[in-house]
Protein backbone atom coordinates (compact mmCIF):
# COMPACT_ATOMS: atom_id res chain seq x y z
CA UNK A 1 51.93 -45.55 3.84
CA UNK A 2 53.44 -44.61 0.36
CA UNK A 3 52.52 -47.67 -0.82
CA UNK A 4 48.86 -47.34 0.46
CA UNK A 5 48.52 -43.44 -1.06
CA UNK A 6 49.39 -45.07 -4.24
CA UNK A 7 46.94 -47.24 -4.77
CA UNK A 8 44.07 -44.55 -3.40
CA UNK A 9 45.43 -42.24 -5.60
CA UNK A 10 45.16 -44.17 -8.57
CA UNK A 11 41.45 -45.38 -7.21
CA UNK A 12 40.33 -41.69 -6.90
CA UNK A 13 41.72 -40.80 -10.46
CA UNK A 14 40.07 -43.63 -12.05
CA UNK A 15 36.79 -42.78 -10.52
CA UNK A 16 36.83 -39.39 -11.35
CA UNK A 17 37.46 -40.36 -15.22
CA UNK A 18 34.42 -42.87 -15.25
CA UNK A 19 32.09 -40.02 -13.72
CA UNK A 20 33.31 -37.77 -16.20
CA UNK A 21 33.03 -40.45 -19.42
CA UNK A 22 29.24 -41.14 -17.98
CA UNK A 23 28.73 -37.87 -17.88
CA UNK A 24 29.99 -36.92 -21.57
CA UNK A 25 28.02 -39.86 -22.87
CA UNK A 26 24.39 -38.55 -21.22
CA UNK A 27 25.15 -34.98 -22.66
CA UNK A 28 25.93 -35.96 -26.09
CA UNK A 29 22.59 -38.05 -25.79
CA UNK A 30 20.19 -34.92 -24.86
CA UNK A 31 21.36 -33.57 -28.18
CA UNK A 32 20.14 -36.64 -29.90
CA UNK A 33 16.95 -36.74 -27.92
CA UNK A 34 16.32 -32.88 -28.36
CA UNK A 35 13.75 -33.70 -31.72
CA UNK A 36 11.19 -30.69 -30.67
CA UNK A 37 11.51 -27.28 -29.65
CA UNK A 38 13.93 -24.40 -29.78
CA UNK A 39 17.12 -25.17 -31.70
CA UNK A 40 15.86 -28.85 -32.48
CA UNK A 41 16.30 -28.29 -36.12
CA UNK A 42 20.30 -27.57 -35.43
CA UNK A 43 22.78 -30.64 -35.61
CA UNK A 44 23.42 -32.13 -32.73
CA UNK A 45 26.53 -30.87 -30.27
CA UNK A 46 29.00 -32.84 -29.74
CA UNK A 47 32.28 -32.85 -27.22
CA UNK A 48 36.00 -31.41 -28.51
CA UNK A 49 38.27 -33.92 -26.41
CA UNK A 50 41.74 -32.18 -26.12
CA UNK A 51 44.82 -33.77 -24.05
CA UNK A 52 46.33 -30.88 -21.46
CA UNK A 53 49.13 -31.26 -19.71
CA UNK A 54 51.53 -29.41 -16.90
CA UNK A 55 55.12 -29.06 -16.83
CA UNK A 56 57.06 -28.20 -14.07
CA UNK A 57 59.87 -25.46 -13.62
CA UNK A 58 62.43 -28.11 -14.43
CA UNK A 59 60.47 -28.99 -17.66
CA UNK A 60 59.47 -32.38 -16.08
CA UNK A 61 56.46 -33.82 -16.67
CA UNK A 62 53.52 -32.56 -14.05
CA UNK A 63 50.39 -34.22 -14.79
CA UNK A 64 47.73 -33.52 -17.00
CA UNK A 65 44.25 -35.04 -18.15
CA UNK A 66 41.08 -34.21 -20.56
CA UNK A 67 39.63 -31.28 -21.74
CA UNK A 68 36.12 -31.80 -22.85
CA UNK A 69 33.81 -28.84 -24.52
CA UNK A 70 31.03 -29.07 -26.80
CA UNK A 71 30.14 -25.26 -28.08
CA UNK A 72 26.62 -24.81 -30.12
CA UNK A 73 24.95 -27.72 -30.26
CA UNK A 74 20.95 -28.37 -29.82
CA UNK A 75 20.67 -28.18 -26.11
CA UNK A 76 24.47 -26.62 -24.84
CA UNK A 77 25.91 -23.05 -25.71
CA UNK A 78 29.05 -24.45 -23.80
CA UNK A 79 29.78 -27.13 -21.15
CA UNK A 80 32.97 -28.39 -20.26
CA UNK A 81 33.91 -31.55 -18.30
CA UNK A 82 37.23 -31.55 -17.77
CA UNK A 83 39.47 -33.93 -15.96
CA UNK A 84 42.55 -33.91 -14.61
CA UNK A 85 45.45 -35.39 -12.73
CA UNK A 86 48.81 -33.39 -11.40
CA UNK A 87 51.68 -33.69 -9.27
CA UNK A 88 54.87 -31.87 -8.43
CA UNK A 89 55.92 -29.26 -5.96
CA UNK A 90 54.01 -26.26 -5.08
CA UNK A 91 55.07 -22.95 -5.10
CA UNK A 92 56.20 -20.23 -1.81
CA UNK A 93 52.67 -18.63 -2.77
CA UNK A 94 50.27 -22.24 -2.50
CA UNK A 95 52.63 -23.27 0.25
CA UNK A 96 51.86 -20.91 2.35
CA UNK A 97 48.04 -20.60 1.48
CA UNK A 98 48.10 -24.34 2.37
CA UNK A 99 49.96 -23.53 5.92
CA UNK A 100 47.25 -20.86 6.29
CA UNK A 101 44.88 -23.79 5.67
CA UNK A 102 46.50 -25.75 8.77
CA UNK A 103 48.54 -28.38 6.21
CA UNK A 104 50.78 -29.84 8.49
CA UNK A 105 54.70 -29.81 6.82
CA UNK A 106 53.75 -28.15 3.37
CA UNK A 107 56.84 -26.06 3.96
CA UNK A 108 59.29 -28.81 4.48
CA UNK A 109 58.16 -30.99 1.65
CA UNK A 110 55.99 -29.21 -0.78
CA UNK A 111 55.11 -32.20 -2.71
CA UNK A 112 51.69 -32.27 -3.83
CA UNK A 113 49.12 -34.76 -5.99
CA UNK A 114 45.30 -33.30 -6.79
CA UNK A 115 43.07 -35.57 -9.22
CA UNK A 116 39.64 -34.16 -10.08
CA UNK A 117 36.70 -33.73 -12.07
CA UNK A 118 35.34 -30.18 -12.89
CA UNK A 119 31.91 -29.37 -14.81
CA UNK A 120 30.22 -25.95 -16.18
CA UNK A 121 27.25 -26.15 -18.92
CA UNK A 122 26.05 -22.92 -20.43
CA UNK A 123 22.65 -23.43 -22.07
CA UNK A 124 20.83 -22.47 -25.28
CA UNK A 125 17.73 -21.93 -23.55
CA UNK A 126 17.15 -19.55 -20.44
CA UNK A 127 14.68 -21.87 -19.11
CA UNK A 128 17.38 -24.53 -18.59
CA UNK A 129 19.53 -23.62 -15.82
CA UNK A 130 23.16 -23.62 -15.65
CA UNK A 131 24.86 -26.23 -13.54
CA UNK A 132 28.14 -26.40 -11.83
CA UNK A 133 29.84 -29.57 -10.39
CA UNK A 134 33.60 -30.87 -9.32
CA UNK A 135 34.68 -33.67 -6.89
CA UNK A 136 38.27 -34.22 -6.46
CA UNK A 137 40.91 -35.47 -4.09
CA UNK A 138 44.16 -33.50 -2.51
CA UNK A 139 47.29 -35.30 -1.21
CA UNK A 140 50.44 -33.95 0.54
CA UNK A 141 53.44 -36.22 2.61
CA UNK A 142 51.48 -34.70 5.67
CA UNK A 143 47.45 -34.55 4.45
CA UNK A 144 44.84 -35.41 1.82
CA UNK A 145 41.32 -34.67 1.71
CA UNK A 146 38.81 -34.74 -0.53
CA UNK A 147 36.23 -31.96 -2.04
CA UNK A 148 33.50 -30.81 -3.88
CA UNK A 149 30.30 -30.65 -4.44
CA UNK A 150 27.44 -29.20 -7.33
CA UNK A 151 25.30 -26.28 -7.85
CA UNK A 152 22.33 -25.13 -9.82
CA UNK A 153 22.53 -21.60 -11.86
CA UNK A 154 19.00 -20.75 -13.41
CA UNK A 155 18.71 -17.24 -14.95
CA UNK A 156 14.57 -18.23 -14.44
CA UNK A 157 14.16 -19.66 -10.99
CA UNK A 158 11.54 -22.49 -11.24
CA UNK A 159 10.74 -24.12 -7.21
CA UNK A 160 10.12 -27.20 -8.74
CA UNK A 161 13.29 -27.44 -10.17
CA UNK A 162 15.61 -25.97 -6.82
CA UNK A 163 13.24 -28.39 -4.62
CA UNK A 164 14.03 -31.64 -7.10
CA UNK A 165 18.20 -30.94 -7.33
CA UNK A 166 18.08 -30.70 -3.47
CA UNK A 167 16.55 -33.37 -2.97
CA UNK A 168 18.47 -35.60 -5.18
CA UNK A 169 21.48 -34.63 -3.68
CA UNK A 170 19.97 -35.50 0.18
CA UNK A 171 18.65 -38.73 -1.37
CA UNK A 172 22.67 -39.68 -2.33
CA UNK A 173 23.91 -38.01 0.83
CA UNK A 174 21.65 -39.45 3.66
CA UNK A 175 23.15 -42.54 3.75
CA UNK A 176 26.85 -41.36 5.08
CA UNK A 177 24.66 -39.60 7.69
CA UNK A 178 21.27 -37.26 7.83
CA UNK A 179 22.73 -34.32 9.75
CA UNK A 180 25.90 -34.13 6.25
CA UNK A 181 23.02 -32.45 3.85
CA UNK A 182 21.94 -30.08 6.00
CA UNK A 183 26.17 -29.32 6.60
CA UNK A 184 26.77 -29.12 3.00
CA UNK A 185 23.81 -27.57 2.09
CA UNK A 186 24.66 -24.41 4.42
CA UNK A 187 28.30 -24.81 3.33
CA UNK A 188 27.49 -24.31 -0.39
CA UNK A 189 24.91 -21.29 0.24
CA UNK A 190 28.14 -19.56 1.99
CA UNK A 191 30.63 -20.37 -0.90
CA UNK A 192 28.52 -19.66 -3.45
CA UNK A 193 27.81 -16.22 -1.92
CA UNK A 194 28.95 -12.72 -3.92
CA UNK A 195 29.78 -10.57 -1.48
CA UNK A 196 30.24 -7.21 -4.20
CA UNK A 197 26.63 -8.34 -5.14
CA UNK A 198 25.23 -8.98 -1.75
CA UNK A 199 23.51 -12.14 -3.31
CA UNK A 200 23.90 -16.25 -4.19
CA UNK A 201 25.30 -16.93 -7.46
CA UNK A 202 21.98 -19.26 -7.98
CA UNK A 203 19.91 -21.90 -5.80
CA UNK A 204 22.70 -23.13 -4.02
CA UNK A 205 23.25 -27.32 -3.86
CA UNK A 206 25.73 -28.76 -1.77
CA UNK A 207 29.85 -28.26 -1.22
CA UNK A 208 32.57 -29.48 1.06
CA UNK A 209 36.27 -28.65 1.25
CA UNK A 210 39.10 -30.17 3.01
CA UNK A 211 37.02 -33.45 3.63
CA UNK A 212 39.18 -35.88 6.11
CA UNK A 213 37.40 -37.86 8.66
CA UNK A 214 40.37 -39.95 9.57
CA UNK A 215 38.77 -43.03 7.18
CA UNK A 216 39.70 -42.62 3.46
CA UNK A 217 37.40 -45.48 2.25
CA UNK A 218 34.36 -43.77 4.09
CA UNK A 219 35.53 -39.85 2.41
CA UNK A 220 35.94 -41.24 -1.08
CA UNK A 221 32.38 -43.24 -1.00
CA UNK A 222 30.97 -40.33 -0.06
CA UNK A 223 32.40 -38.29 -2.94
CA UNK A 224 31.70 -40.83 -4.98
CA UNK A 225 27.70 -40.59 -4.32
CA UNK A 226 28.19 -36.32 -4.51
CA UNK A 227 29.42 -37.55 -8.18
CA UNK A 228 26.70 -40.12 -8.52
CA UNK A 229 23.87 -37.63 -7.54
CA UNK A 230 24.81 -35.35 -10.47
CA UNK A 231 23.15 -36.45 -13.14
CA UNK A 232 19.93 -37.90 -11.56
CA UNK A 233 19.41 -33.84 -9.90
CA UNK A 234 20.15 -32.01 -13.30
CA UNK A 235 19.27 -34.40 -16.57
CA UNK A 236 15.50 -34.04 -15.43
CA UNK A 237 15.66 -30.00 -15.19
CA UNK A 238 17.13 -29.85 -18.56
CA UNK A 239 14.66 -32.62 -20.43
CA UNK A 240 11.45 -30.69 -18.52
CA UNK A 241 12.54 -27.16 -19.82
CA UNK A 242 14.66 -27.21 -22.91
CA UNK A 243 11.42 -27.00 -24.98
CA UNK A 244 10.20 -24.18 -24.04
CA UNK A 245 9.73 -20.81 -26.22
CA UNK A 246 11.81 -17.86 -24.93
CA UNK A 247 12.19 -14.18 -26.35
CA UNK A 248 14.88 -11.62 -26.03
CA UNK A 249 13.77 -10.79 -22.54
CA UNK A 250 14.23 -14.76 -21.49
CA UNK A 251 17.89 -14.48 -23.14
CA UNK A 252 18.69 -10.96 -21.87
CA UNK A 253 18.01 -11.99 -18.20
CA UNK A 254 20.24 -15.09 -19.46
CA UNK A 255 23.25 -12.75 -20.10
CA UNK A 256 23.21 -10.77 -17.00
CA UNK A 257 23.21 -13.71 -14.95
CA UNK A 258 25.79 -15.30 -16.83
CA UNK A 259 27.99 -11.93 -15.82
CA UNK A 260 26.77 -12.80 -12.31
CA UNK A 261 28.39 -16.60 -12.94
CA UNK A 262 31.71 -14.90 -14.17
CA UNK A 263 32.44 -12.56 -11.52
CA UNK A 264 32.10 -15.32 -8.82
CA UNK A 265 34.74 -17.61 -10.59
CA UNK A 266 37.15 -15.05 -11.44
CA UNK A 267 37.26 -13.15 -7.87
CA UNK A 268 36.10 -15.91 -5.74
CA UNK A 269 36.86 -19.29 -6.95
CA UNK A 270 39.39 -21.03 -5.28
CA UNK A 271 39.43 -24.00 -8.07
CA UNK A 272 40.54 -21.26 -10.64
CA UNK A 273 43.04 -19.92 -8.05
CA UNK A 274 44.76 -23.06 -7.84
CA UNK A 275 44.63 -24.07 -11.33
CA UNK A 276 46.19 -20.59 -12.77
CA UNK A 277 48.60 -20.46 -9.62
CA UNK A 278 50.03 -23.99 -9.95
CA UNK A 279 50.17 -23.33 -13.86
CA UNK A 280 48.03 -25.73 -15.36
CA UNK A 281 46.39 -24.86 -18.97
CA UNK A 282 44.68 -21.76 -18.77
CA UNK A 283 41.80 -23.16 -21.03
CA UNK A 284 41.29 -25.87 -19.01
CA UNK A 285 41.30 -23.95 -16.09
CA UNK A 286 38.83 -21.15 -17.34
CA UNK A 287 36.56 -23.41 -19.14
CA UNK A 288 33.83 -22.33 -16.68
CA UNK A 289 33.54 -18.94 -18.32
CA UNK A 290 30.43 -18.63 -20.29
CA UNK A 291 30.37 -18.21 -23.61
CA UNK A 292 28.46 -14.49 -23.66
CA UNK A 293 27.49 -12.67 -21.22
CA UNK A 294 26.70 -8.75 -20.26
CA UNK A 295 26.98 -6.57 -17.54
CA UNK A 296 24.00 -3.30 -17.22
């Protein structure tokens, strides 16, 4: 079975650097393409690639992976893709919020691996909407699973655009079954819920946690085609409105949301949970923070 894990493990990690390398490559080419417009007379952004890596208590090594942020250009404020891969032995507080979880023998061997990929873009304009996506996978001796999912953030709510990401994402997801949108759809418009605000945190998208059918192969193709639908739901949004004029009103709303977007991953998140508890790098881990925001 060791043997097996191995190989899946290294699979999943793999996969989750491709997604993130296509994804890096298609960002860096809307700043080329972005030749009219606001901010089209700026150079073009391009991505800061820094190594990051964990060590555990005992100063061994403990993983790492890529941090990846591009800050200013053309069409981003900031967006991050980061990627990462980590291993070691959790700790008495993630043990038992994994026993809470139902993870069978966490407490007896606390061994862990968790690859993943993990996206935030901030835009320029308010009219582009900010996006949020991460797939990963989570192994102990006694479960894995896999997770993830991605969700639009638009300061100015356009139908169009909420009706086009969803239905990307059902497109990708109908395949592995019709009733799973519909699942993750109402799973993401729970987890992306504020409760101090009594609101979403934007239009929702899709989300799963703790993803184990029984059939590995069958969990990581779907994750893979969460990953796949990413781009094809959000590279039209931002082509159709990062043209458009906007005022201070346009960026103002822009701020306040982006307070909104804050507040959900610093109380909420359980991504930033993990990564601060199990002591990864803290600017990997709170990469997601936008750049400015305000609170009235």
């Amino acid at each position: 079975m060791s043997d097996v894990f191995d190989e899946r493990k290294a699979r999943a990690s793999t996969w989750f650097r491709a997604l993130r390398d296509e994804i890096v490559a298609a960002f860096e080419g809307l700043e080329d393409s972005h030749s009219e417009g606001p901010r089209s007379d700026h150079t073009a952004g391009r991505f800061t690639v820094t190594p990051t890596t964990r060590t555990a208590d005992d100063g061994s090594d403990a993983g790492g992976g890529l941090m990846s942020v591009m800050r200013g250009g053309r069409v981003f404020e900031k967006v991050g893709v980061n990627v990462s891969t980590v291993y070691g032995t959790l700790g008495a507080a993630a043990q038992k919020s994994m026993a809470a979880r139902g993870v069978p023998g966490i407490e007896d061997d606390p061994r862990f691996w968790a690859s993943g990929i993990s996206l935030v873009a901030h835009m320029q304009n308010p009219h582009a909407p900010a996006v949020h996506m991460n797939t990963r996978m989570f192994w102990t001796p006694g479960a894995w699973w896999f997770g993830g999912g991605s969700d639009l953030n638009p300061c100015l709510e356009y139908a169009e655009d909420t009706a086009h990401f969803h239905a990307t994402q059902k497109t990708h997801l109908d395949p592995h079954g019709e009733t799973l949108y519909p699942e993750l759809k109402a799973w993401a418009d729970e987890y992306f819920y504020i409760p101090h605000r009594k609101r979403a945190r934007g239009v929702g998208g899709i989300f799963m946690d703790d993803r184990n059918t029984g059939d590995w192969e069958a969990d990581f193709a779907l994750t893979q085609d969460i990953g796949r639908a990413f781009l094809p739901a959000y590279l039209p949004l931002v082509e159709k409105r990062r043209t458009m004029d906007f005022g201070e009103a346009e960026k103002d709303a822009q701020l306040v949301h982006r307070g909104l977007y804050a507040e959900y991953n610093l109380v909420y998140d359980r991504g930033t949970k993990f990564g601060l508890a199990t002591g990864h790098d803290p600017d990997a881990v709170l990469m997601s923070l936008p750049p400015l925001a305000k609170w009235v």
